[in-house]
Protein backbone atom coordinates (compact mmCIF):
# COMPACT_ATOMS: atom_id res chain seq x y z
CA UNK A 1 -15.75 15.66 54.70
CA UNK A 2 -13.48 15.99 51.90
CA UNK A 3 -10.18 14.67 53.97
CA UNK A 4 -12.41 11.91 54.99
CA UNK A 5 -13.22 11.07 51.04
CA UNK A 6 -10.09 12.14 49.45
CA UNK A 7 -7.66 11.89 51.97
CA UNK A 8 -5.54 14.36 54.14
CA UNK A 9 -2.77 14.28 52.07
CA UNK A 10 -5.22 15.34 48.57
CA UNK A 11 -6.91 18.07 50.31
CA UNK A 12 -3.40 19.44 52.27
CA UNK A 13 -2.52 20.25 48.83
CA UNK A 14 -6.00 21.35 47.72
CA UNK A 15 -6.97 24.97 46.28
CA UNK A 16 -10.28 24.07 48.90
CA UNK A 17 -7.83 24.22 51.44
CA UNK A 18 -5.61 27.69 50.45
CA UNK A 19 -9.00 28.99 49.47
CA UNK A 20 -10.23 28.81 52.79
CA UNK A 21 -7.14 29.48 54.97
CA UNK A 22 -6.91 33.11 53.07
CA UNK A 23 -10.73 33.57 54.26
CA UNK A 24 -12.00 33.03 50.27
CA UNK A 25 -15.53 31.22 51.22
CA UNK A 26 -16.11 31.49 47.09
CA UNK A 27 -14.88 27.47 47.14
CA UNK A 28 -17.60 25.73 45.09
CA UNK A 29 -16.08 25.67 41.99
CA UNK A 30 -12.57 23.64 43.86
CA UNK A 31 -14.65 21.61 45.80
CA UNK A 32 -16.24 19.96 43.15
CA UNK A 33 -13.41 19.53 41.24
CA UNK A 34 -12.54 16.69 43.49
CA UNK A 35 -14.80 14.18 41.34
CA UNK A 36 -11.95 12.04 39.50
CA UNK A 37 -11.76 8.50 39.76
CA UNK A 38 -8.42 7.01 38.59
CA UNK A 39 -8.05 9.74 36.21
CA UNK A 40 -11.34 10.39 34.85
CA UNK A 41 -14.62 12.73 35.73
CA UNK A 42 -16.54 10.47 37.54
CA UNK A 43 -20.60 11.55 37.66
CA UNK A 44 -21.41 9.78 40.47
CA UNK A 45 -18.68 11.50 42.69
CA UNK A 46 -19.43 14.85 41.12
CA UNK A 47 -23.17 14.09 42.23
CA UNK A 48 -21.93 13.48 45.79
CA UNK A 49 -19.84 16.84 45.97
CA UNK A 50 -22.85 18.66 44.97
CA UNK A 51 -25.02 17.15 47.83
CA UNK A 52 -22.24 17.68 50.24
CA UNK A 53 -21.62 21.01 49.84
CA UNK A 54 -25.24 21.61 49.93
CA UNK A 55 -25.06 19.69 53.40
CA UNK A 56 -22.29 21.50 54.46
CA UNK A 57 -22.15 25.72 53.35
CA UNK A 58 -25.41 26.37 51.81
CA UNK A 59 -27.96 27.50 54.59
């Protein structure tokens, strides 16, 4: 979801990604990190991180 957002070439580089390819599932904190727009925290985005992680890890 986040390549599809972001794009492959932001999450390639991502601590999401490294977090998970060492087997760390403890990525919430990286994952919603991804919430800038053109430089700046964007609440909106940070809103829609939240709701898809919830979508996505939590059970």
């Amino acid at each position: 979801m986040l390549a599809y957002n972001c794009g492959p070439g932001v999450v390639n580089k991502s601590t999401v990604l490294k977090k998970l390819k060492s087997g760390n599932r403890d990525i919430f904190k990286s994952y919603t990190a991804h919430c800038r727009y053109k430089g700046k925290f964007h609440k909106q985005l940070h809103q829609r991180r939240l709701s898809e992680f919830a979508a996505l890890f939590m059970p």
